[in-house]
C-alpha atoms as a PDB file:
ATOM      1  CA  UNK A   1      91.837  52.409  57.838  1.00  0.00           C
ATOM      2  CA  UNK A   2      92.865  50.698  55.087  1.00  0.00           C
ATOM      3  CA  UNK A   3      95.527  49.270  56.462  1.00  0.00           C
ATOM      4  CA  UNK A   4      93.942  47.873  59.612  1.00  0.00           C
ATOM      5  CA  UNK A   5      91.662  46.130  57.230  1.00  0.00           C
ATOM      6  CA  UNK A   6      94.370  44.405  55.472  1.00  0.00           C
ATOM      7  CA  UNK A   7      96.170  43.720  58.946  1.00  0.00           C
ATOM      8  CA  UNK A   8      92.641  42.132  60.353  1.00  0.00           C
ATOM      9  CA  UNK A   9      92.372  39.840  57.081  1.00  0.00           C
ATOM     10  CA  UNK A  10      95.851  38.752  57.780  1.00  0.00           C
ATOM     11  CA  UNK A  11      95.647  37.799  61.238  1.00  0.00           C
ATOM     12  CA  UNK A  12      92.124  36.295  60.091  1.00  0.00           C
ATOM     13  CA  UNK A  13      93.401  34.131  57.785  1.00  0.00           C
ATOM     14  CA  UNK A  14      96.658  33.117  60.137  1.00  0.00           C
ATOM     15  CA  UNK A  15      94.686  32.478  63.038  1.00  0.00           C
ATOM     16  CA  UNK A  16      95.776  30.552  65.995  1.00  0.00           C
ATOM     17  CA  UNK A  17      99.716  31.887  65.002  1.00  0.00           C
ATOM     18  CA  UNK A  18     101.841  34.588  67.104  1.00  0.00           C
ATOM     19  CA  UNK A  19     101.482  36.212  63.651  1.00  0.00           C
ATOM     20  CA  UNK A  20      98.190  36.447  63.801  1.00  0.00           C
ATOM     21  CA  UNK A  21      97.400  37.534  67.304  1.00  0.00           C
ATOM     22  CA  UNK A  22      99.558  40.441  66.434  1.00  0.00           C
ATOM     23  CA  UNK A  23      98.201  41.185  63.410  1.00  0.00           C
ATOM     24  CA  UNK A  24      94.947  41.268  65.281  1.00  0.00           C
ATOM     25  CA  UNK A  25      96.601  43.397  67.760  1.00  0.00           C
ATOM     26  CA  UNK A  26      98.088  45.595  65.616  1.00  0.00           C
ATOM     27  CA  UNK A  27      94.749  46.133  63.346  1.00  0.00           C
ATOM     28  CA  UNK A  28      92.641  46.772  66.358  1.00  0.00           C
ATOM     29  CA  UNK A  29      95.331  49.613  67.482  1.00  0.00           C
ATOM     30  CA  UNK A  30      95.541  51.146  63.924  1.00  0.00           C
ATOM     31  CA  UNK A  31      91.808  51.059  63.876  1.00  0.00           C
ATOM     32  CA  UNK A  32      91.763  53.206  66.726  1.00  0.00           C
ATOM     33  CA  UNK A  33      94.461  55.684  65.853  1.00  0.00           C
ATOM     34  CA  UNK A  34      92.109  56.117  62.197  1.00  0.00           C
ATOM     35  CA  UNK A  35      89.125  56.914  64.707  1.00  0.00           C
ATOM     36  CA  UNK A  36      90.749  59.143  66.957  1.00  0.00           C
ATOM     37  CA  UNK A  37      92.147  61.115  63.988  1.00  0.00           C
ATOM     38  CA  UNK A  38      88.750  61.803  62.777  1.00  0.00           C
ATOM     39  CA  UNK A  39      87.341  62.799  66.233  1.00  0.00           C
ATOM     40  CA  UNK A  40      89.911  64.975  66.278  1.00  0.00           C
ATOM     41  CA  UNK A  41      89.500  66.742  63.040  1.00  0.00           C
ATOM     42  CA  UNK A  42      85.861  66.950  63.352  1.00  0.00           C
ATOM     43  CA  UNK A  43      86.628  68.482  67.110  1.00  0.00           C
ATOM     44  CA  UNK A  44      88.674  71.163  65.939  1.00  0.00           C
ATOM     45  CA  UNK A  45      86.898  72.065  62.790  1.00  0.00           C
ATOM     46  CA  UNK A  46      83.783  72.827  65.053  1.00  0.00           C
ATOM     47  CA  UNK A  47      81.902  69.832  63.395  1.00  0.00           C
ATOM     48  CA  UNK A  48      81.575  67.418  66.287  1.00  0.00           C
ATOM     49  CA  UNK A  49      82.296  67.408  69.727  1.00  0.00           C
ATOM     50  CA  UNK A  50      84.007  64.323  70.826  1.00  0.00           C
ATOM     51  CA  UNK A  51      85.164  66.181  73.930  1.00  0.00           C
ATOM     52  CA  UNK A  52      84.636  62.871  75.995  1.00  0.00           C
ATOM     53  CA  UNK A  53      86.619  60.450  73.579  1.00  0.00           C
ATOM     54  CA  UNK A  54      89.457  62.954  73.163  1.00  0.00           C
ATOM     55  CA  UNK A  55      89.086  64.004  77.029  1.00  0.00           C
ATOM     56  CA  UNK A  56      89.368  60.159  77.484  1.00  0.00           C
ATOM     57  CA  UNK A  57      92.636  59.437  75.475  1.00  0.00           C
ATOM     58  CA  UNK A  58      94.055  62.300  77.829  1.00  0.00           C
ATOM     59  CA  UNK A  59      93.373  60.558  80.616  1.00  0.00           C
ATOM     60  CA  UNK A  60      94.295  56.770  79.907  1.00  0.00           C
ATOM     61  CA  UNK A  61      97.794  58.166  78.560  1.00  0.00           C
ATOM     62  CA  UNK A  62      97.998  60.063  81.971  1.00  0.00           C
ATOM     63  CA  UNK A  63      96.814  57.442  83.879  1.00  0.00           C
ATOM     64  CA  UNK A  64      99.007  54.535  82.150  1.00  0.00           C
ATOM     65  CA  UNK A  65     102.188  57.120  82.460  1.00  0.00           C
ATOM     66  CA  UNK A  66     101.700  57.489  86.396  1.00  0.00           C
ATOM     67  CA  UNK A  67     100.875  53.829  86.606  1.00  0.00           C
ATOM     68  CA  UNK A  68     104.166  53.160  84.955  1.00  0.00           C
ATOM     69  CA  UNK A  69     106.103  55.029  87.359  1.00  0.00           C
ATOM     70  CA  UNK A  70     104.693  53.461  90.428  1.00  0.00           C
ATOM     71  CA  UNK A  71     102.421  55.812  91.732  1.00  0.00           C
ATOM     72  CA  UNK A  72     100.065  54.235  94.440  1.00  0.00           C
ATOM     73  CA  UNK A  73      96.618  53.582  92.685  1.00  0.00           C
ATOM     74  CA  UNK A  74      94.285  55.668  94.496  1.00  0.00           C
ATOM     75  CA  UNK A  75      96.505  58.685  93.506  1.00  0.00           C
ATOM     76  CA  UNK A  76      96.760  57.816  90.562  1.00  0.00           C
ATOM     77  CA  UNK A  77      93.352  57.324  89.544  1.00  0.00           C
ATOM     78  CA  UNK A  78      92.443  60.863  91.259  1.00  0.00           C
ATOM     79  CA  UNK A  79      95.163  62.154  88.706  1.00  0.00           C
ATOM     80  CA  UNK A  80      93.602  60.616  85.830  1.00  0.00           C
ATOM     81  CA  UNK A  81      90.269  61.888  87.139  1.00  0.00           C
ATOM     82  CA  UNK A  82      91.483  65.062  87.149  1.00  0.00           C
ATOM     83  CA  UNK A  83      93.191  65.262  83.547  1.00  0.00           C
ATOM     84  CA  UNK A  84      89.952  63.618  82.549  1.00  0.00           C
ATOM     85  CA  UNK A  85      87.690  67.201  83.943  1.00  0.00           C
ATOM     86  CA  UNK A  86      90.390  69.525  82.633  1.00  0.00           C
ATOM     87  CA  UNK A  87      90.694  68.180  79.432  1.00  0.00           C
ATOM     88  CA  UNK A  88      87.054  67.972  78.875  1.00  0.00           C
ATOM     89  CA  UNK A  89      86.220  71.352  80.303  1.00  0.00           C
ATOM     90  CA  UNK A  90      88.999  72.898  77.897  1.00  0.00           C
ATOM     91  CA  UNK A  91      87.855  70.278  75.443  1.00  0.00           C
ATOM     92  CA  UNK A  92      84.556  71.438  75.158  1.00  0.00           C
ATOM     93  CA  UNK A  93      85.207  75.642  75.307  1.00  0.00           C
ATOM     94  CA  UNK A  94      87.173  74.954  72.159  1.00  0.00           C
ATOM     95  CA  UNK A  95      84.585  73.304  70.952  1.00  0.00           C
ATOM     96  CA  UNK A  96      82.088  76.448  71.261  1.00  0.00           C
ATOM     97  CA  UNK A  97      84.430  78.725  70.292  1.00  0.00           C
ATOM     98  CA  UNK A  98      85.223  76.706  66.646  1.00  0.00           C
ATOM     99  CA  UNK A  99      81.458  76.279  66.406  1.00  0.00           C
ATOM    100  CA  UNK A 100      80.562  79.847  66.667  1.00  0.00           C
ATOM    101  CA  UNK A 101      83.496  80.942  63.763  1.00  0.00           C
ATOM    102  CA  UNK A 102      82.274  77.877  61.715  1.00  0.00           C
ATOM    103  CA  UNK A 103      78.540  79.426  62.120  1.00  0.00           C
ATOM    104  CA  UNK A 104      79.640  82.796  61.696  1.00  0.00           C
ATOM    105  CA  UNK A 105      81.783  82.138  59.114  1.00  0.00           C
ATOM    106  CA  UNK A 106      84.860  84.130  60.116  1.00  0.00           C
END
C-alpha cells in the first residue's frame, strides 16, 4: 500500500506528464493487488468471505484471456459467466469449511 501511495503522490505532483498518467496507472493497479491480497487472506483464514471479489478476479482474468485469443463475444462472456458460478460456488464451500475449523478451533 505504501507504495501505491508514494506512486499516486508522484503522478499527483507530475500531472498532465506521460510520467504521471502512469504513475497514476500504476498506483491504482498496486492499490488493487494490496486489496485483493487482503481479501484473500481474510478468505482463507475463515475471517471474511469475499467469495464475490475473488470469484470476480477469476472471471475478468478468464474473460480478458479468451477475449485475447479471439473468441466470439457471446461465448466468451458465457465462459466468464461460468468461471464466475464455479469459482464462487467453490469460493464460498471453502469459506464454510475454514469458518467452522476457525470456530471450532481445530
Amino acid at each position: 500500500m505504501l507504495l501505491a501511495v508514494i506512486l499516486a503522490a508522484y503522478g499527483v505532483v507530475s500531472w498532465g506528464s506521460l510520467r504521471g498518467t502512469w504513475a497514476i496507472a500504476a498506483a491504482m493497479t498496486v492499490g488493487c493487488l494490496a486489496g485483493l491480497e487482503v481479501s484473500i487472506r481474510e478468505h482463507f483464514a475463515g475471517y471474511r468471505s469475499h467469495a464475490a471479489v475473488l470469484a470476480g478476479t477469476a472471471a475478468l482474468l478468464g474473460g480478458t484471456g479468451t477475449f485475447l485469443l479471439g473468441v466470439p463475444a457471446v461465448i466468451d462472456l458465457g465462459l466468464t459467466l461460468i468461471v464466475f458460478l464455479g469459482a464462487s460456488l467453490g469460493l464460498i464451500r471453502t469459506f464454510q469449511r475454514r469458518r467452522r475449523r476457525r470456530s471450532t478451533g481445530s
